[in-house]
C-alpha atoms as a PDB file:
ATOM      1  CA  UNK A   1     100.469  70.957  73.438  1.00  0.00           C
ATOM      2  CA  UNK A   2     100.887  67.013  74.978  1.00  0.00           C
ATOM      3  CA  UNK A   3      98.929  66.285  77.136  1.00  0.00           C
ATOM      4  CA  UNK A   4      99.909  64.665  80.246  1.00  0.00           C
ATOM      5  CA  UNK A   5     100.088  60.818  79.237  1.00  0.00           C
ATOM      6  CA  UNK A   6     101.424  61.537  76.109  1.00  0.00           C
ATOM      7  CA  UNK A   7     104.382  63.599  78.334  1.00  0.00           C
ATOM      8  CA  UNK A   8     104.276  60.390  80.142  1.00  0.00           C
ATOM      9  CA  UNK A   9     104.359  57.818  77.284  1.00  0.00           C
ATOM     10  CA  UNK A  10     107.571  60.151  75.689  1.00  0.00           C
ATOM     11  CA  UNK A  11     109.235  60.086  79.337  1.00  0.00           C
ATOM     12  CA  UNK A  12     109.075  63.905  79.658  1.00  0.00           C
ATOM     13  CA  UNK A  13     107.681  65.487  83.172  1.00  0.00           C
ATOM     14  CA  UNK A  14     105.164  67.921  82.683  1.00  0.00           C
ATOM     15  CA  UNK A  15     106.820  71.169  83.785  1.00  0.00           C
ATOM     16  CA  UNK A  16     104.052  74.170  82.918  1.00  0.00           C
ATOM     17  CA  UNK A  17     102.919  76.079  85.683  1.00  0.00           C
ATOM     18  CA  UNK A  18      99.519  76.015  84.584  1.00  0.00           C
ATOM     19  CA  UNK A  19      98.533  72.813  86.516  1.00  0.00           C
ATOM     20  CA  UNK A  20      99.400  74.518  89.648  1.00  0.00           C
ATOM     21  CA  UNK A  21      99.369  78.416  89.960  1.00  0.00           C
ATOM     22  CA  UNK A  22      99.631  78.317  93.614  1.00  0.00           C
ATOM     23  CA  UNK A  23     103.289  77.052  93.066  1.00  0.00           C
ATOM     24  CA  UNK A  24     104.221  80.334  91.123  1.00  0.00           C
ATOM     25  CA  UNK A  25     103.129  82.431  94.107  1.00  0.00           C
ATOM     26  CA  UNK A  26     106.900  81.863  95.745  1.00  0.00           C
ATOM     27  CA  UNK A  27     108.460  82.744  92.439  1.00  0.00           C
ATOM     28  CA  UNK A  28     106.860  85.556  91.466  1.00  0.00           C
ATOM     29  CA  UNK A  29     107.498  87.010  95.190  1.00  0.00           C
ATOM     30  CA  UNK A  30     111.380  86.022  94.826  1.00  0.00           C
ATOM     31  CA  UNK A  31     111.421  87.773  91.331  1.00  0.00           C
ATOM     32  CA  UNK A  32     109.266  91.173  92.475  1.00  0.00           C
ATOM     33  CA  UNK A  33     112.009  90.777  95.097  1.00  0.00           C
ATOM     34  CA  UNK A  34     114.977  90.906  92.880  1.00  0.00           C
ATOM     35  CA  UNK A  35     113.458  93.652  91.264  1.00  0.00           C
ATOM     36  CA  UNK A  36     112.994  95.676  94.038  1.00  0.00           C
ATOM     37  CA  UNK A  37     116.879  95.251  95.311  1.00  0.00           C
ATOM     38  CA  UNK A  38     118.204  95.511  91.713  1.00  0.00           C
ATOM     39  CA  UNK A  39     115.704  99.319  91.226  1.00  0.00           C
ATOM     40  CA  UNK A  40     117.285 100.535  94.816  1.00  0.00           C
ATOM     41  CA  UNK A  41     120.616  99.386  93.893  1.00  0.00           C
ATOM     42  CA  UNK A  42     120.768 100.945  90.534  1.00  0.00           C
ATOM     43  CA  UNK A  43     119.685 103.839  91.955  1.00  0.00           C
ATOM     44  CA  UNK A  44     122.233 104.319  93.936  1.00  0.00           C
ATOM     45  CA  UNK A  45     124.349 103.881  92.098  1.00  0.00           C
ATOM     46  CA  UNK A  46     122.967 106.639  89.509  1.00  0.00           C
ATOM     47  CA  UNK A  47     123.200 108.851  92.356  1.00  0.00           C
ATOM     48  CA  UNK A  48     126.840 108.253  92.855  1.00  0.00           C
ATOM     49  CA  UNK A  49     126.772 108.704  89.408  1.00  0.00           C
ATOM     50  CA  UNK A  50     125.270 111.384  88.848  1.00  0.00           C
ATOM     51  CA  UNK A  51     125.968 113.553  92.131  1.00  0.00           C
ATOM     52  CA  UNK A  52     123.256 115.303  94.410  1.00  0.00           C
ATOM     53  CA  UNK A  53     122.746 117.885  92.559  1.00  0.00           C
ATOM     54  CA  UNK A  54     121.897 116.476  89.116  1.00  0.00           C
ATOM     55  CA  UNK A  55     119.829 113.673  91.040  1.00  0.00           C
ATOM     56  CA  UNK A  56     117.831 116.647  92.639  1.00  0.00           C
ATOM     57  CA  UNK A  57     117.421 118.031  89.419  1.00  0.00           C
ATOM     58  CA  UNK A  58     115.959 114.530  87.487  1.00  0.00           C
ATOM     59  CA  UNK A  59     114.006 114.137  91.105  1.00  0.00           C
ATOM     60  CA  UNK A  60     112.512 117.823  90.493  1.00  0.00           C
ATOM     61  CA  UNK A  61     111.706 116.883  87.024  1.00  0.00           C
ATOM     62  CA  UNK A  62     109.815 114.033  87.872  1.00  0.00           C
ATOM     63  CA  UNK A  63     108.169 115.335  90.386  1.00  0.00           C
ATOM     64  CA  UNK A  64     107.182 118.580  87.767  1.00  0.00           C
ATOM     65  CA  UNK A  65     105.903 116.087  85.208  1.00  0.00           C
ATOM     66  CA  UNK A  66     103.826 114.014  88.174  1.00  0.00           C
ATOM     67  CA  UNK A  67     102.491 117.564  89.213  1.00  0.00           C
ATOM     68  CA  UNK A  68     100.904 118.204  86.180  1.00  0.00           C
ATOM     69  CA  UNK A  69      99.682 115.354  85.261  1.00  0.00           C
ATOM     70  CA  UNK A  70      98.252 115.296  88.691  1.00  0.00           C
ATOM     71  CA  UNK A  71      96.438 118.859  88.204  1.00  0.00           C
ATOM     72  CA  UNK A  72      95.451 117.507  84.450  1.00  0.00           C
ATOM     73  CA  UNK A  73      93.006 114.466  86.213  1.00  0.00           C
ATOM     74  CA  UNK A  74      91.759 117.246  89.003  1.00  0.00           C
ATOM     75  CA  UNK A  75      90.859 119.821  86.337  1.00  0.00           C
ATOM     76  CA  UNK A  76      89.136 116.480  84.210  1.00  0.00           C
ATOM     77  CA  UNK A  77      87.365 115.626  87.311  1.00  0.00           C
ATOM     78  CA  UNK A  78      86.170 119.005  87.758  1.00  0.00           C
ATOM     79  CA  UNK A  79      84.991 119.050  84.109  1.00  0.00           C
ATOM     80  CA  UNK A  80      82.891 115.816  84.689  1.00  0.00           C
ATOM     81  CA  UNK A  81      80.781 118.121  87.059  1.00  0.00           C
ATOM     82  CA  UNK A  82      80.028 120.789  84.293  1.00  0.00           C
ATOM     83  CA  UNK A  83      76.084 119.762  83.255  1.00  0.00           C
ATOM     84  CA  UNK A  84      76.637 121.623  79.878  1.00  0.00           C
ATOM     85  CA  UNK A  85      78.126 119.336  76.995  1.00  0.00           C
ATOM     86  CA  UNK A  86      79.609 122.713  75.304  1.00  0.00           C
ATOM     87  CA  UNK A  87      80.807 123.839  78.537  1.00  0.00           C
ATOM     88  CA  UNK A  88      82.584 120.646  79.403  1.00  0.00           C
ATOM     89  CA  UNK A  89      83.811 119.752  76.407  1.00  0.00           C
ATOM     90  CA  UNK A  90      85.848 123.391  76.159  1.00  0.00           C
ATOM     91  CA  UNK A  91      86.355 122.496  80.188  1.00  0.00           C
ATOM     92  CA  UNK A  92      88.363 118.978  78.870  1.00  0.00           C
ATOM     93  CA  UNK A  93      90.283 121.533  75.824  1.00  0.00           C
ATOM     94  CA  UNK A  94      91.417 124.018  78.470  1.00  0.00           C
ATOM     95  CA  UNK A  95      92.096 121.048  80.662  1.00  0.00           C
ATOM     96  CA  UNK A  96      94.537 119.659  78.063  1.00  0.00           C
ATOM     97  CA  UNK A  97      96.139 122.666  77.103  1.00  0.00           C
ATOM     98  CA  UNK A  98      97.100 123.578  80.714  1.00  0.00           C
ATOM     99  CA  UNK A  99      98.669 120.034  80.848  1.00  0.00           C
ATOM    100  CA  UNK A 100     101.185 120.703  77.659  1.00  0.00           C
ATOM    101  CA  UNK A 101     101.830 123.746  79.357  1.00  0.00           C
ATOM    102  CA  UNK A 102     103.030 122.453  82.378  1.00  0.00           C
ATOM    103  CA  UNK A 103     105.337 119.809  80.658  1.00  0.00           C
ATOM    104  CA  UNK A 104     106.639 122.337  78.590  1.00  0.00           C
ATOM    105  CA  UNK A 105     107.350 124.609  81.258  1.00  0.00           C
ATOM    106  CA  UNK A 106     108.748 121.350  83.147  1.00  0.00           C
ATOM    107  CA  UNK A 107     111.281 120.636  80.400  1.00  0.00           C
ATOM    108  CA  UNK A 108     111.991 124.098  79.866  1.00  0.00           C
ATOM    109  CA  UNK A 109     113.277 124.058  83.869  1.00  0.00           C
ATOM    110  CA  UNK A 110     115.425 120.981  84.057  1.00  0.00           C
ATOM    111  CA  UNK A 111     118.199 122.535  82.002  1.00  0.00           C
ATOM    112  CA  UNK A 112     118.466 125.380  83.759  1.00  0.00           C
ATOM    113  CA  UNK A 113     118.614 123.173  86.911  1.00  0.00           C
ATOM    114  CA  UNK A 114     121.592 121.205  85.316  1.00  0.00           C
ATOM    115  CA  UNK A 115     123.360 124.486  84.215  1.00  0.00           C
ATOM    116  CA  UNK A 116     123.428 125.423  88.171  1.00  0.00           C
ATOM    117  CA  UNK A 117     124.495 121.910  88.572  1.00  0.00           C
ATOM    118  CA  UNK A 118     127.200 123.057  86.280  1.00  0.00           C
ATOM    119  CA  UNK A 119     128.583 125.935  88.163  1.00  0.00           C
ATOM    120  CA  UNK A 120     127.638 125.325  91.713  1.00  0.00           C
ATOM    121  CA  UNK A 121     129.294 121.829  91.474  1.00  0.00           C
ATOM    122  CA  UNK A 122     127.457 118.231  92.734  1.00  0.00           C
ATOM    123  CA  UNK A 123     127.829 118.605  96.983  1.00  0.00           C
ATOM    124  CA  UNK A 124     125.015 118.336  98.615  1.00  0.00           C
ATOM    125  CA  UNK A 125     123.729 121.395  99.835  1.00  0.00           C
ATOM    126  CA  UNK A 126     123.453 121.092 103.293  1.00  0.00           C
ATOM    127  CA  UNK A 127     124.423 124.414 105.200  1.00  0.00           C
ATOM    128  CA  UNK A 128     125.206 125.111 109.064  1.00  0.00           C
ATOM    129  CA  UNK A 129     122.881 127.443 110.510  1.00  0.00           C
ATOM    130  CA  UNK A 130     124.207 129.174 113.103  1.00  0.00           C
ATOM    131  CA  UNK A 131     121.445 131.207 115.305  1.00  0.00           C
ATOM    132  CA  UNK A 132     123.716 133.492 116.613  1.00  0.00           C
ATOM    133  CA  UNK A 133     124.438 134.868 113.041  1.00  0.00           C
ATOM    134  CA  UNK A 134     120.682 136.102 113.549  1.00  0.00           C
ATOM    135  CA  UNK A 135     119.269 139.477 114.943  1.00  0.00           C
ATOM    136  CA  UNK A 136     116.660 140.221 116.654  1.00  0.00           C
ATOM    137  CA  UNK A 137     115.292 143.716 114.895  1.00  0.00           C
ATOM    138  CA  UNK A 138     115.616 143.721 111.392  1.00  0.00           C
ATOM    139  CA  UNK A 139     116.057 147.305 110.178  1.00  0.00           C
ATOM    140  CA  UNK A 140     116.338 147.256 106.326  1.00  0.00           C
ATOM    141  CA  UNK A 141     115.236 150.923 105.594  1.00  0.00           C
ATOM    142  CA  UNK A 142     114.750 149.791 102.004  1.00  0.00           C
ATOM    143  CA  UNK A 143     112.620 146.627 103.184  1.00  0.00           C
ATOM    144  CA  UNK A 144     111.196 147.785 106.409  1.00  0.00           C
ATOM    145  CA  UNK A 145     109.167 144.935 108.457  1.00  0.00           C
ATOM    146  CA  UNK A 146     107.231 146.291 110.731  1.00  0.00           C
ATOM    147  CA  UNK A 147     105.694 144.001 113.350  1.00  0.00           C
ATOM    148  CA  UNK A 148     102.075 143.978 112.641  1.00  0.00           C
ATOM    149  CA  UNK A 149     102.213 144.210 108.783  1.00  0.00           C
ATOM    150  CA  UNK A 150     100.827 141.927 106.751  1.00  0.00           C
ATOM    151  CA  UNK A 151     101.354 141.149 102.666  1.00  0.00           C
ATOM    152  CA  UNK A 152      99.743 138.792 100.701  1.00  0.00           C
ATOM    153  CA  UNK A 153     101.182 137.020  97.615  1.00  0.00           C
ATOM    154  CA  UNK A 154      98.655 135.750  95.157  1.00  0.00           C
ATOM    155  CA  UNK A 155     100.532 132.363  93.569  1.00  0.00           C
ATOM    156  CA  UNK A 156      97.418 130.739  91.270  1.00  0.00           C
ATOM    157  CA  UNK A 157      95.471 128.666  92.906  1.00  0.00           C
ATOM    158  CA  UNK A 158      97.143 129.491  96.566  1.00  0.00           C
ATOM    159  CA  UNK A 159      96.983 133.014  98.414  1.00  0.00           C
ATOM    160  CA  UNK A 160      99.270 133.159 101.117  1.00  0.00           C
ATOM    161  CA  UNK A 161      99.604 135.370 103.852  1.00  0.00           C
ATOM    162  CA  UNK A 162     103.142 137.100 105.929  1.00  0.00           C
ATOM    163  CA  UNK A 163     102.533 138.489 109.187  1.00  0.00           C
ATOM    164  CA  UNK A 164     105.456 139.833 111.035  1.00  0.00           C
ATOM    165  CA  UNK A 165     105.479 139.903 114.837  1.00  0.00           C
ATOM    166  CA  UNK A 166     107.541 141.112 117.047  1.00  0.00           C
ATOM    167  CA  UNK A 167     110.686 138.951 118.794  1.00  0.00           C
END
């Protein structure tokens, strides 16, 4: 590379950045900038695209893959607390293996999402709820809810608990 008097012997301006980074600052804001709007745009324009209900489903799927990857660096964090190298080492393998089971469950979801895509059509789904369609004693005699009972429904790692009560 020329330095700068041989730039100025050949009648060229010295143009690289290098000589004053603070002058990129402004630039690289404007482009981050463009990026931004152009991202947002475009995915907008996928959605319009691609219509709420197939967006939902690629928003699911993402969200799936984050999950587990998510639970993968918890379960490796919990394996850095193991003080037995055997232990944590088959801690890390069972860490792993729970991961590629969770993408492959992922994958194995989103096309059964985009089949009900498929036959339920691309609307939003965004129903009216109308109170007054409600009652207030539910009398199922092949569900009975009783107010007062309580059922529990184990869903690994969460336990969660239904009371009913009365109106």
């Amino acid at each position: 590379m020329e330095t700068s008097a041989q730039l100025k012997r050949l009648g060229t301006k010295d143009h690289s950045c290098h000589r004053n980074p603070a002058r990129l600052l402004p630039l690289a804001k404007l482009t981050a900038a463009a990026i931004l709007l152009l991202t947002l745009v475009n995915r907008d324009a996928a959605a319009d695209q691609l219509g709420a209900c197939r967006l939902t489903a690629n928003t699911v799927l993402r969200s799936c893959q984050r999950g587990a990857q998510s639970d993968y660096w918890l379960a490796l964090g919990k394996c850095d607390n193991i003080a037995d190298p055997a232990a944590r080492q088959h801690c890390q393998k069972q860490a792993s293996a729970d991961l590629k089971d969770a993408r492959q469950s992922c994958r194995e979801q989103h096309p059964v999402r985009q089949a009900a895509c498929e036959r339920l059509g691309e609307a939003p789904y965004d129903p009216v709820i109308d109170p007054s369609n409600f009652v207030a004693q539910v009398d199922n005699p092949y569900f009975p809810l009783t107010p007062g009972t309580t059922s529990s429904t184990r869903v690994r790692p969460l336990r969660v608990l239904n009371t009913m009560s009365s109106p």
